[in-house]
Protein backbone atom coordinates (compact mmCIF):
# COMPACT_ATOMS: atom_id res chain seq x y z
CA UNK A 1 -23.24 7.39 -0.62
CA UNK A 2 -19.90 7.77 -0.09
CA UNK A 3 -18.22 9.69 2.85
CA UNK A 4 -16.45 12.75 1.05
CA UNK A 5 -12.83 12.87 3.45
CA UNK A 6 -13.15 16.73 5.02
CA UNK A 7 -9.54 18.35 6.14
CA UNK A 8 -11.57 21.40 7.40
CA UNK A 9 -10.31 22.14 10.51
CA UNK A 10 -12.02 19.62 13.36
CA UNK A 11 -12.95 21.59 16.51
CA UNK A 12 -16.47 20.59 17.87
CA UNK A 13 -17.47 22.83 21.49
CA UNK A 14 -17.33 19.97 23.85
CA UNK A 15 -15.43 16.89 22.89
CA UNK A 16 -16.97 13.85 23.04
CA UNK A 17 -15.06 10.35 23.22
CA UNK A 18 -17.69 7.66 22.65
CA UNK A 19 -21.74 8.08 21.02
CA UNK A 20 -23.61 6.18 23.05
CA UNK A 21 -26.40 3.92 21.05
CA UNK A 22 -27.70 0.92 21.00
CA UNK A 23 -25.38 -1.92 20.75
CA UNK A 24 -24.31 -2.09 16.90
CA UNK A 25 -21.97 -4.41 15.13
CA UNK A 26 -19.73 -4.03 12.07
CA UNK A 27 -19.88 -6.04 9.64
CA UNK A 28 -16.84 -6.40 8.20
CA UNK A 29 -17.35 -7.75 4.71
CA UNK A 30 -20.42 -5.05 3.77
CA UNK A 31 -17.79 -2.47 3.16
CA UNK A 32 -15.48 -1.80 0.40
CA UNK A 33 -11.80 -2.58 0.15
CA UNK A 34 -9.12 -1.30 -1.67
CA UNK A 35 -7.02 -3.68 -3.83
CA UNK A 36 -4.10 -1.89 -5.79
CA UNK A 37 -4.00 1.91 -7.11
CA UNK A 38 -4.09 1.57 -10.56
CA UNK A 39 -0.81 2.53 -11.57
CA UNK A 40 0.71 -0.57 -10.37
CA UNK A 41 -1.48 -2.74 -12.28
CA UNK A 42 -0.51 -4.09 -16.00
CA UNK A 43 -3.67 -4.56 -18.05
CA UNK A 44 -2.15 -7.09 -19.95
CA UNK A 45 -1.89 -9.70 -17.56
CA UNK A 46 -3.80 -11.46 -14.64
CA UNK A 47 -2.76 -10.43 -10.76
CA UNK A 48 -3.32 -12.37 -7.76
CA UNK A 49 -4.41 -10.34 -4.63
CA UNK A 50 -5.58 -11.92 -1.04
CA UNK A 51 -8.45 -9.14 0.89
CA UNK A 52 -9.83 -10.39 3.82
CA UNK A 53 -8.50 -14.09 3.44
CA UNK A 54 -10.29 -13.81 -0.04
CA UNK A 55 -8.13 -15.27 -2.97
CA UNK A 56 -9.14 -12.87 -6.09
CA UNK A 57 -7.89 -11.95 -9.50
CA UNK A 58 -8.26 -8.62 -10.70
CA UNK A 59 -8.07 -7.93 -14.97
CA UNK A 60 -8.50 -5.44 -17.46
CA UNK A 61 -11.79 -6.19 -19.19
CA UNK A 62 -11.06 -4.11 -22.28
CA UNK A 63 -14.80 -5.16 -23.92
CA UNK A 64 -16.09 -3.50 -21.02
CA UNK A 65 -13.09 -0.90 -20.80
CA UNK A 66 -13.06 -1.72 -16.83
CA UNK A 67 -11.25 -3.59 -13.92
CA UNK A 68 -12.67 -6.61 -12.91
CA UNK A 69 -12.12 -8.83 -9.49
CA UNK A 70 -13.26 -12.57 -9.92
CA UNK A 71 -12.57 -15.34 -7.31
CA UNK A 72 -9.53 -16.51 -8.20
CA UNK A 73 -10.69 -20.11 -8.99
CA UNK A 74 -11.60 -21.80 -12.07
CA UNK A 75 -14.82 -23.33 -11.63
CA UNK A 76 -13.44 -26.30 -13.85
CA UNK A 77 -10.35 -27.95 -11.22
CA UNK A 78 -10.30 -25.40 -8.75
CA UNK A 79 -6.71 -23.50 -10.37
CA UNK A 80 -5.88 -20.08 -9.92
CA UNK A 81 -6.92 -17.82 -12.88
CA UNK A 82 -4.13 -15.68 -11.94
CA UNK A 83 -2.02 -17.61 -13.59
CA UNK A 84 -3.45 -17.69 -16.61
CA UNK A 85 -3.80 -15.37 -19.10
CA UNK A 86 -5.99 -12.51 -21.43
CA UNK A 87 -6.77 -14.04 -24.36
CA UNK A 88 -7.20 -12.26 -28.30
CA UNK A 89 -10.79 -12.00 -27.54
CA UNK A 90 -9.85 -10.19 -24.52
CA UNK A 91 -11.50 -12.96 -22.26
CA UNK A 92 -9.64 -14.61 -19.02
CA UNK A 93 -8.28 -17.40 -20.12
CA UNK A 94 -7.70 -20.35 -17.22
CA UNK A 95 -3.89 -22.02 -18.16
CA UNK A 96 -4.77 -25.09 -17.00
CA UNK A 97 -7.60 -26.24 -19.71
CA UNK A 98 -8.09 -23.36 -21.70
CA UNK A 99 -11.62 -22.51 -19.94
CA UNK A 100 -12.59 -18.70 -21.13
CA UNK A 101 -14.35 -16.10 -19.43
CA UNK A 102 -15.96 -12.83 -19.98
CA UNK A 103 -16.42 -9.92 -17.84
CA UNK A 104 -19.28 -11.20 -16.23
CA UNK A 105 -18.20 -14.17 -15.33
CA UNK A 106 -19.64 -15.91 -17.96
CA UNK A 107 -18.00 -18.76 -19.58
CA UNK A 108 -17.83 -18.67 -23.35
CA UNK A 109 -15.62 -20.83 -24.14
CA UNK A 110 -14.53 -24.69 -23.36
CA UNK A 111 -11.78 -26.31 -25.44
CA UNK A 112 -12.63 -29.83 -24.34
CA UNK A 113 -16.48 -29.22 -25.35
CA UNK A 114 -17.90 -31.16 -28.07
CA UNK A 115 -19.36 -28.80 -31.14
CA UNK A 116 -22.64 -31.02 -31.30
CA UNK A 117 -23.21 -31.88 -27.49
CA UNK A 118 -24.23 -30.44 -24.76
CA UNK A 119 -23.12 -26.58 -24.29
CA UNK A 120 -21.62 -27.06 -20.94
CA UNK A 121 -20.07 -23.09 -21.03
CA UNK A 122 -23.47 -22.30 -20.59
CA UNK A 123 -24.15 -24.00 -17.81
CA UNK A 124 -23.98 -21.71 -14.36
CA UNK A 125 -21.75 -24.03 -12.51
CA UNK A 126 -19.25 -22.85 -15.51
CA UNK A 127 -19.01 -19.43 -14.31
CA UNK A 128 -16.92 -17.77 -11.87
CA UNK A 129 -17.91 -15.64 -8.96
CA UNK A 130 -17.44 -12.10 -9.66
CA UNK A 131 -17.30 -9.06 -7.21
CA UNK A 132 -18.99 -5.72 -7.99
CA UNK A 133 -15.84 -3.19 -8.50
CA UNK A 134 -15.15 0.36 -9.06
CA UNK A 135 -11.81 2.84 -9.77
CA UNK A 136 -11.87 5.83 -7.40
CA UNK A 137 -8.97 8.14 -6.74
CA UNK A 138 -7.50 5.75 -8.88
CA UNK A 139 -7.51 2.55 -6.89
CA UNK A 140 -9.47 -0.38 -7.92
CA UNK A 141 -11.96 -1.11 -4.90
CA UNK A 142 -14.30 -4.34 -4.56
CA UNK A 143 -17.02 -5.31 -2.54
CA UNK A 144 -15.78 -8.65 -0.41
CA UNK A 145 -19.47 -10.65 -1.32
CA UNK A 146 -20.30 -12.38 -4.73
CA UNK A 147 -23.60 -12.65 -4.01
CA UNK A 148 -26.27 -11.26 -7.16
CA UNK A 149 -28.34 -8.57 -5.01
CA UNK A 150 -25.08 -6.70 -4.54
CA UNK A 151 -24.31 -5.92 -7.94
CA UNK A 152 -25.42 -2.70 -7.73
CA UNK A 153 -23.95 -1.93 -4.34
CA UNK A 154 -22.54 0.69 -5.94
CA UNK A 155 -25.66 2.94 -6.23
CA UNK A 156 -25.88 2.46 -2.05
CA UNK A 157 -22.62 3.33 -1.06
CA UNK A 158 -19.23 3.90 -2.21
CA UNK A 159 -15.60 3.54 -1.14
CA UNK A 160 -14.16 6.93 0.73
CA UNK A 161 -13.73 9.57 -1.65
CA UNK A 162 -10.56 12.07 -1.47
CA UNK A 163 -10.82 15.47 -3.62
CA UNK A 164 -7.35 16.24 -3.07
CA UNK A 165 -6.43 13.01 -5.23
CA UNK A 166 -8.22 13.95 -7.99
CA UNK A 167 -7.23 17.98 -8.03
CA UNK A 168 -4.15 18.37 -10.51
CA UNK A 169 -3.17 20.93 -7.79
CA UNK A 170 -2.43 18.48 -5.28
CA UNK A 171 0.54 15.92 -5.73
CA UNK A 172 -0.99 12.45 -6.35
CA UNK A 173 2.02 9.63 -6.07
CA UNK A 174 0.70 6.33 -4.61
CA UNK A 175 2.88 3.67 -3.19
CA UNK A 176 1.53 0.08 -1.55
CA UNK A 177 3.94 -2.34 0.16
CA UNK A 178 2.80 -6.21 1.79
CA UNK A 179 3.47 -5.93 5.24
CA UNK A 180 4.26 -8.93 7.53
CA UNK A 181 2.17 -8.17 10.40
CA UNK A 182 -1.25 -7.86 10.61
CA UNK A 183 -4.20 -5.02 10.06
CA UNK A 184 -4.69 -4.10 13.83
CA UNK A 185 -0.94 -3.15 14.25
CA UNK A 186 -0.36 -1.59 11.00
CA UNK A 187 -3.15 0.58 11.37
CA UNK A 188 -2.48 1.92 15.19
CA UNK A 189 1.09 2.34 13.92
CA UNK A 190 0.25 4.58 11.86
CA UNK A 191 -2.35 6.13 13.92
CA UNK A 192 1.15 6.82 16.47
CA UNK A 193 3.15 9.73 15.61
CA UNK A 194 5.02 9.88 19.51
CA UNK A 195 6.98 6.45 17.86
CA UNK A 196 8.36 8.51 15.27
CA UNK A 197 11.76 9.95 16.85
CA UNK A 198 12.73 6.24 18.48
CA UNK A 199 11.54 3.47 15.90
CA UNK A 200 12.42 6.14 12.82
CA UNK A 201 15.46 8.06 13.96
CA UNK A 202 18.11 9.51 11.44
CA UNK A 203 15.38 8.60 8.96
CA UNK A 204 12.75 10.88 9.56
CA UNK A 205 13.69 14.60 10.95
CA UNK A 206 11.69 15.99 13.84
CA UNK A 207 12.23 20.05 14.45
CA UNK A 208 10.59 20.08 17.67
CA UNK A 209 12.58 23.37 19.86
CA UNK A 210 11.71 21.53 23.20
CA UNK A 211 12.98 17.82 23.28
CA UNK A 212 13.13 16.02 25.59
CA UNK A 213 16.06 13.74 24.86
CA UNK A 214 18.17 13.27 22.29
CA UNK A 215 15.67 11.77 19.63
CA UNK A 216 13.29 14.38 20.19
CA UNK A 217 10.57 12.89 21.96
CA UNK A 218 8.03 15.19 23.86
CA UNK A 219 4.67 15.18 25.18
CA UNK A 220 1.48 15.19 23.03
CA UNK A 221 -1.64 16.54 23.03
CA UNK A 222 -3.59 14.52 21.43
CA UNK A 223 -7.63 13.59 21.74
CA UNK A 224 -10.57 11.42 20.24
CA UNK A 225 -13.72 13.57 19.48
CA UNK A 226 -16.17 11.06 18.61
CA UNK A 227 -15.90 7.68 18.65
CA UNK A 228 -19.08 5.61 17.13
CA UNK A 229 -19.51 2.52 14.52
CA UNK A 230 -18.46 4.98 11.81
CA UNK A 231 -14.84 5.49 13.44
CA UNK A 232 -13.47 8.50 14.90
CA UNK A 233 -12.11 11.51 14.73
CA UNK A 234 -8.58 12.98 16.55
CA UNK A 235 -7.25 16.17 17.20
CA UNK A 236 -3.95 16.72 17.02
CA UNK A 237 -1.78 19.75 17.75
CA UNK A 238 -0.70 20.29 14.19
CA UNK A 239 -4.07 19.34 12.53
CA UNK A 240 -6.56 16.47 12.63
CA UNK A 241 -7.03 13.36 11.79
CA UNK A 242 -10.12 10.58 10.80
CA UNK A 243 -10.60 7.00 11.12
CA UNK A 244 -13.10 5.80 8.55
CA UNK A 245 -13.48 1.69 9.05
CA UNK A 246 -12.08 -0.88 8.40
CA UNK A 247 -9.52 0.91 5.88
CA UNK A 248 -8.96 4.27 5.83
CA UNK A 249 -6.91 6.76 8.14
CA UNK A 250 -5.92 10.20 7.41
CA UNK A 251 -4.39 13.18 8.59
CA UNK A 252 -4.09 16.56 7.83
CA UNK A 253 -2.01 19.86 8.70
CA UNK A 254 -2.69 23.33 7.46
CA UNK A 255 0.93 24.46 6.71
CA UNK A 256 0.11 28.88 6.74
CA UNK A 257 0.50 30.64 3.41
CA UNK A 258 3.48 30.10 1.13
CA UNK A 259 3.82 29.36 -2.47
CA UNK A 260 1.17 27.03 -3.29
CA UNK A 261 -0.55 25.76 -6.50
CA UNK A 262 -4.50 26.80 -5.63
CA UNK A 263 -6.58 24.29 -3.08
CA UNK A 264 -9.53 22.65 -3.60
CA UNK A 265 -12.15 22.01 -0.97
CA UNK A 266 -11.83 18.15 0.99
CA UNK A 267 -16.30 18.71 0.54
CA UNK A 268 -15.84 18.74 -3.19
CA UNK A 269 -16.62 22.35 -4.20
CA UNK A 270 -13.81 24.63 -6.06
CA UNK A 271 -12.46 27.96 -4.38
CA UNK A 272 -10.14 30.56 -5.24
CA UNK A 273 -6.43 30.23 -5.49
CA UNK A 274 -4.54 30.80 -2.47
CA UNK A 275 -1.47 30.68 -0.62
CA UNK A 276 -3.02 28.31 1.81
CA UNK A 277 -0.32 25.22 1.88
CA UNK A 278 -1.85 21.96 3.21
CA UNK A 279 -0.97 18.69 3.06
CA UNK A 280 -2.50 15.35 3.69
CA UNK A 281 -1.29 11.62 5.16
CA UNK A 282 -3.48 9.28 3.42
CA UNK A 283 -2.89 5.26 4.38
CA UNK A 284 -5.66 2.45 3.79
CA UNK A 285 -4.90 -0.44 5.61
CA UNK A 286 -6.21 -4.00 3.82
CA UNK A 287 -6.62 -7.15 6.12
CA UNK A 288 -5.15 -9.97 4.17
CA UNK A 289 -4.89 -12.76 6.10
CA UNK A 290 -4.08 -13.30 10.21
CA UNK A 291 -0.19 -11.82 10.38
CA UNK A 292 -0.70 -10.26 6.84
CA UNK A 293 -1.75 -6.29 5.53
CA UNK A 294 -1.20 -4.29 2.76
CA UNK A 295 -0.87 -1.05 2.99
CA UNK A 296 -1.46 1.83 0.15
CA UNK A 297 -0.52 5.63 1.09
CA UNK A 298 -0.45 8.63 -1.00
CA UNK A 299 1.04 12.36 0.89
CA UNK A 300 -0.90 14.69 -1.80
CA UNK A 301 0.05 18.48 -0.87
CA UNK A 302 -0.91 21.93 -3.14
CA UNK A 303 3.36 22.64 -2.92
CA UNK A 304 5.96 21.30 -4.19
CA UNK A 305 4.14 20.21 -6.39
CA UNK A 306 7.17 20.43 -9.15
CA UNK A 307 9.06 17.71 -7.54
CA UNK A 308 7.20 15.15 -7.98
CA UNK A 309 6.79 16.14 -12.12
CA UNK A 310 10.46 16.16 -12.32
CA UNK A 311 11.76 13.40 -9.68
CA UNK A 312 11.02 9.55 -10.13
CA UNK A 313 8.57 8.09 -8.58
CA UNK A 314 10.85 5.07 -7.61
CA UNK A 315 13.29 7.41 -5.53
CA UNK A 316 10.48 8.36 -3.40
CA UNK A 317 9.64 4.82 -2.30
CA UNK A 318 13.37 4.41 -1.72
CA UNK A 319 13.02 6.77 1.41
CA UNK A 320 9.12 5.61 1.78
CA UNK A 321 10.05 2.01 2.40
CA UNK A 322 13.45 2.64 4.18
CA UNK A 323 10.92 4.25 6.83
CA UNK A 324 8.06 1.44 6.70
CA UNK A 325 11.54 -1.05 7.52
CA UNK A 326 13.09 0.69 10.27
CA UNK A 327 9.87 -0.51 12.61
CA UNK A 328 9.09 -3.39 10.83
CA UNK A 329 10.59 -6.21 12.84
CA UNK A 330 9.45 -4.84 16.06
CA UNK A 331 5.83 -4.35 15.28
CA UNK A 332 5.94 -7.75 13.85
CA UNK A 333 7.49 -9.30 17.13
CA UNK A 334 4.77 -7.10 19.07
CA UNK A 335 2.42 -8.93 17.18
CA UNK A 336 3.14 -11.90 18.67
CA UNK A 337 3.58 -10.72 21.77
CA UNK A 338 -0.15 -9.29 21.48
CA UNK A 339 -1.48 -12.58 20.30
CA UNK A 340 0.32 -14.14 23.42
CA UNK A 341 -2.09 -12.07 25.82
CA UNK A 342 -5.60 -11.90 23.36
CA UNK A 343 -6.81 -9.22 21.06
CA UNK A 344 -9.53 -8.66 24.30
CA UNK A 345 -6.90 -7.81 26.42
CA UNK A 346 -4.85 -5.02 24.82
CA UNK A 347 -6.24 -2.73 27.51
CA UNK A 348 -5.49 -5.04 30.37
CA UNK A 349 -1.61 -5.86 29.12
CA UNK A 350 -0.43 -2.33 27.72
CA UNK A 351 0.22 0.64 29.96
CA UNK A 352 -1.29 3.55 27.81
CA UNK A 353 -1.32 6.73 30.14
CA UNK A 354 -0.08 9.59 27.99
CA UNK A 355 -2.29 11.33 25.61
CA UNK A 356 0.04 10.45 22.81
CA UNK A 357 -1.64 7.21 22.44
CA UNK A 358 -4.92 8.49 22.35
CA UNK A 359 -5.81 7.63 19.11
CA UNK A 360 -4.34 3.87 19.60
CA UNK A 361 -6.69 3.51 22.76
CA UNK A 362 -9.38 4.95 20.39
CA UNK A 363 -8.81 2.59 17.85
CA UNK A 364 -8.71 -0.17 20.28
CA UNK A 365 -11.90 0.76 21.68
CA UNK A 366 -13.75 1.31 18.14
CA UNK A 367 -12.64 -2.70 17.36
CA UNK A 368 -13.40 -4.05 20.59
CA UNK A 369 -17.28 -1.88 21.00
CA UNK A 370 -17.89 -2.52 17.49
CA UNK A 371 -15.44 -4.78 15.17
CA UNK A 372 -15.34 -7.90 17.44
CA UNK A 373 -12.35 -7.33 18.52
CA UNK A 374 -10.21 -8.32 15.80
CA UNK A 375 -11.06 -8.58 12.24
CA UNK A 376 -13.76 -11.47 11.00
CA UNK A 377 -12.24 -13.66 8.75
CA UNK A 378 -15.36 -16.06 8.75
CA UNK A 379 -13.75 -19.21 10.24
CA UNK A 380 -10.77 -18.97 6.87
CA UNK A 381 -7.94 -18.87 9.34
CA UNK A 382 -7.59 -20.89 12.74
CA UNK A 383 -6.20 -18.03 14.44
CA UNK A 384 -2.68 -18.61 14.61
CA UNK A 385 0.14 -16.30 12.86
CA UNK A 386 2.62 -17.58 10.50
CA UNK A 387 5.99 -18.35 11.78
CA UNK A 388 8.41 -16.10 11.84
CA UNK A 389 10.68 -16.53 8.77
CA UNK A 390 14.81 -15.25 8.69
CA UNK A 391 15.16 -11.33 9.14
CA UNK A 392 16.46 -10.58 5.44
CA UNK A 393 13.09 -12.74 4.14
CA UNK A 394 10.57 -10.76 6.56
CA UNK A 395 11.93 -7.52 5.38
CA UNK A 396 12.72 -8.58 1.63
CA UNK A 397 11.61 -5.21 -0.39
CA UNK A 398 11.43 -7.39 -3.51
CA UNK A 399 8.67 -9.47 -3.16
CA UNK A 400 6.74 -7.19 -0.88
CA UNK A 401 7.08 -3.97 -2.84
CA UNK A 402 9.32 -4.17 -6.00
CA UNK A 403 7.26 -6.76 -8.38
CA UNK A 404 3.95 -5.05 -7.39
CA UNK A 405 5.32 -1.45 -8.17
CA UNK A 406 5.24 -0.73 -11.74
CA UNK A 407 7.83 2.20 -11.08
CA UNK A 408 10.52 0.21 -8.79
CA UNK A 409 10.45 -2.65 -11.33
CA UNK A 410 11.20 -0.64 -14.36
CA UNK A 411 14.38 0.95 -12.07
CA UNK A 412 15.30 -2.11 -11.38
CA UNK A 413 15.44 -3.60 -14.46
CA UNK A 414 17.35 -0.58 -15.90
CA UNK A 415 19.92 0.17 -13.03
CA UNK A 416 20.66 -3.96 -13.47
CA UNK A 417 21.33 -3.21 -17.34
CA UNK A 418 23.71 -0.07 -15.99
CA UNK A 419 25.33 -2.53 -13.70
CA UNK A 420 26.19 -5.05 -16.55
CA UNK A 421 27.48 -1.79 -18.97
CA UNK A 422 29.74 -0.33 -16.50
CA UNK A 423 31.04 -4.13 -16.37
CA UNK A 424 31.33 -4.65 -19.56
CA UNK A 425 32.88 -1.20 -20.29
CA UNK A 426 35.64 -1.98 -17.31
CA UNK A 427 36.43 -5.43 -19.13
CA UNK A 428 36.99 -3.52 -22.50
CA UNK A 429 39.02 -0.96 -21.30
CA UNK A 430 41.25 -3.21 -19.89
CA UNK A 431 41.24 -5.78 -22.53
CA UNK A 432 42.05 -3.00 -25.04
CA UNK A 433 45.07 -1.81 -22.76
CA UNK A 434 46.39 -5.55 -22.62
CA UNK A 435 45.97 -6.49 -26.07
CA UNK A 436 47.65 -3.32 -27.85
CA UNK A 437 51.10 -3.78 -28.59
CA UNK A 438 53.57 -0.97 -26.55
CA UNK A 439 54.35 1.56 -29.13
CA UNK A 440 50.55 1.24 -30.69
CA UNK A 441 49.09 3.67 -28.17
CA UNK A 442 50.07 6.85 -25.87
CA UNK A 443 50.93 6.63 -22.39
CA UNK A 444 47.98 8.84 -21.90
CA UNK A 445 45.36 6.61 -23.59
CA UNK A 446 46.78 4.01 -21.65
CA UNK A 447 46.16 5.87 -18.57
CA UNK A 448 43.04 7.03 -19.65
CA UNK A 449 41.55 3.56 -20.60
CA UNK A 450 42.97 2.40 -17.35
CA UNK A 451 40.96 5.39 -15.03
CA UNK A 452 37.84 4.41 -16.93
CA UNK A 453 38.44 0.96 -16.19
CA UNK A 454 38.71 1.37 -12.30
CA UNK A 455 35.79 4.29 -12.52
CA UNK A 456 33.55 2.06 -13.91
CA UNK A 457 34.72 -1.24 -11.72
CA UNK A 458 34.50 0.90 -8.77
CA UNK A 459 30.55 2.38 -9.51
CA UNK A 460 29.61 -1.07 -10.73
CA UNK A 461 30.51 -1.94 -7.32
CA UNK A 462 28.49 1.28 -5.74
CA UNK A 463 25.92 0.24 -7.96
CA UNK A 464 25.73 -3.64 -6.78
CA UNK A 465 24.92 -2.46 -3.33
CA UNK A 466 22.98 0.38 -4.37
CA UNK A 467 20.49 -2.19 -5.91
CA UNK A 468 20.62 -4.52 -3.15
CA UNK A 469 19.89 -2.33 -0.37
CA UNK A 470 16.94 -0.53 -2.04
CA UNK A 471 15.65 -3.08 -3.92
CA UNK A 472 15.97 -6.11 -1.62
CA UNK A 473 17.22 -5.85 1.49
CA UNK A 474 18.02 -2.73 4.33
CA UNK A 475 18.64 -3.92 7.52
CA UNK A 476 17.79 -1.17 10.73
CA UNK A 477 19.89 -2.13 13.70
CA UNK A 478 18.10 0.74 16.21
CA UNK A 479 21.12 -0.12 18.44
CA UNK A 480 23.79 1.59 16.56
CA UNK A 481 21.86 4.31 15.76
């Protein structure tokens, strides 16, 4: 079945941290894992994903209508069918030798294959390992084993469900971003709202009356309510909040009444329209590879809802990654740092006394009862991290965001075409002024053609570092802050 997300408000009589059973272990690759929403993913071509050290490609089967998510090797030489293409027949098609496959995995086709010998496509070392998949909430999901009795996983259990991303009343804008440091710190990040007014400040705005100090820092109150092989749940003062393993952490606030656009209940059944505002913090956290996540979030809220309808979705991942930046080189240095010590002794090296890291210790706990301490990548990886590479490469927005947003991409590509015209029209302008003869045009047209020239220079300019910062590179230097 799949867990339907609940924002009802979490308040059980006597709070509980840890279930006490028999000694259970997660398995980490009999769940389901996100891969990309599906609004970031072009049918027409091939795209190369890493989940769990797994190399897949996921495709638009459009005989079956359907994603699909193969192992991204051709059974042929071993090359990555990412980099091939979707043939006329709408089959993957290898680049290498032409090798075709169908949605199944099936080959069906072999260039190289003589028309009276031996039908090698037919034989089952031809075919590729595929992975049962499904779209929910609009994300293409897969189930990390290949094996033929889970082909109908599906019918056992299913990915987390959230009503709210599926209720035209909620807001629904997704945005995913590769993140340089691995699942276990990207996920108690997020799961750490007391790092907020120090590793985001003058990004994101804290209204707190009583502060502490000048970032607005203050003490929490913050608890775990249950704690067993399924995750957790938290209590927060301003809502609650659920871990649901390995991916998946929420929260939620109940905002009072206001102008809202109707609600619809997190258990899946419709209610009246109300004023109620609430609002949600959705992230799923993918283990790639040691060092490596991915992270896909969507905020869906019932107001506002008209801002998002009339305000790109691009310009929200501006501010979205600007914030996901500001901590980015820390938590990956902390990962190290972590690493240094052992996964096994986080409790041992940190100094966690304050109920605002409740949740962290919680999450700790839940991985080191339950998840082996650290995710299993099956003996892929030895263990070590990648090296560190320069700052402006580890926090490069391009390659990590830009080229796997459909959205960003198409700004790009148009604010670089507005770059060139404002060029182009500054050249003119001033080509036009230099090649007229004196008494051939007005002082004022002169002047004129001049102003535009220098307007135009002068935003191209704007324009140029507009791009760069956003698009590619935003340094945070907390120092001068």
């Amino acid at each position: 079945m799949s867990p339907i997300i609940s924002t009802e408000s979490i308040d059980p009589p006597e709070p509980e941290l840890e279930i006490h059973t028999q000694e259970e272990k997660f398995d980490w690759f009999s769940e389901w894992y996100p891969v990309m929403p599906v609004c970031d993913l072009d049918k027409r071509v091939p795209h190369a994903k890493k989940v769990m050290g797994l190399d897949v490609v996921v495709w638009w089967d459009r005989n079956a209508s359907a994603w699909k998510v193969f192992d991204d090797t051709c059974p042929h030489r071993l090359a990555p069918l990412s980099e091939g293409r979707i043939d006329q027949w709408g089959r993957l098609q290898c680049v290498y030798h032409g090798w075709c496959f169908n949605g199944s995995g099936d080959c069906k086709f072999i260039p190289q294959e003589p028309p009276d010998g031996p039908q090698f496509h037919t034989f089952k070392k031809a075919c590729v390992a595929v992975y049962p998949t499904t779209v929910q909430n609009d994300i293409v999901w897969f189930w990390p084993n290949s094996d033929p009795q889970y082909k109908d996983i599906l019918m056992k259990k299913k990915p987390p469900y959230f009503p709210e991303l599926d209720d035209p009343s909620f807001t629904r804008s997704m945005g995913n971003r590769e993140i340089p440091y691995g699942y276990e710190v990207l996920i108690e990040n997020l799961m750490d709202p007391a790092h907020v007014p120090y590793a985001h400040y003058g990004i994101m705005r804290v209204s707190f009356t009583v502060k502490a100090d000048r970032e607005g820092g203050r003490p929490m109150e913050m608890s775990v309510l249950k704690l067993d092989i399924n995750g957790f749940i938290g209590k927060q003062e301003w809502g609650g909040s659920k871990f649901i393993p390995p991916c998946v952490f929420f929260a939620f606030t109940n905002l009072g009444a206001g102008e809202g656009n109707g609600s619809a209940s997190s258990a899946g059944t419709k209610k009246v329209i109300t004023q109620q505002r609430r609002a949600l913090l959705i992230f799923i956290c993918v283990p790639v590879s040691p060092g490596n996540s991915r992270l896909i979030w969507a905020f869906p809220r019932n107001f506002g809802v008209w801002i998002d309808r009339i305000v790109p979705r691009w310009m929200f991942h501006v501010g979205q990654n600007l914030i996901l930046d500001s901590d980015l080189y820390l938590l990956h240095v902390e990962e190290r740092k972590i690493m240094d010590v052992g996964n096994s002794n986080w409790q041992k090296a940190c100094f966690v006394p304050t109920k605002s890291d409740a949740l962290v210790v919680g999450f700790r706990k839940w991985l080191n009862k339950y998840g082996g301490g650290q995710v299993d990548w099956r003996n892929k990886f030895t263990g070590a991290l990648p090296p560190t590479p320069p700052r402006e490469q580890l926090m490069d927005r391009y390659w990590s965001h830009v080229v796997n947003c459909s959205s960003c991409s198409v700004a790009l590509k148009c604010l670089n075409v507005l770059e060139v015209v404002l060029q182009v029209i500054s050249i003119a302008s001033i080509g036009i002024v230099a090649a007229t003869k004196q008494g051939m045009m007005s002082v004022a047209a002169r002047t004129t053609l001049v102003c535009i020239a220098v307007l135009c220079f002068a935003a191209s300019k704007w324009l140029s570092h507009f791009i760069y910062k956003n698009f590619h590179f935003h340094d945070y230097n907390h120092g001068l802050r």
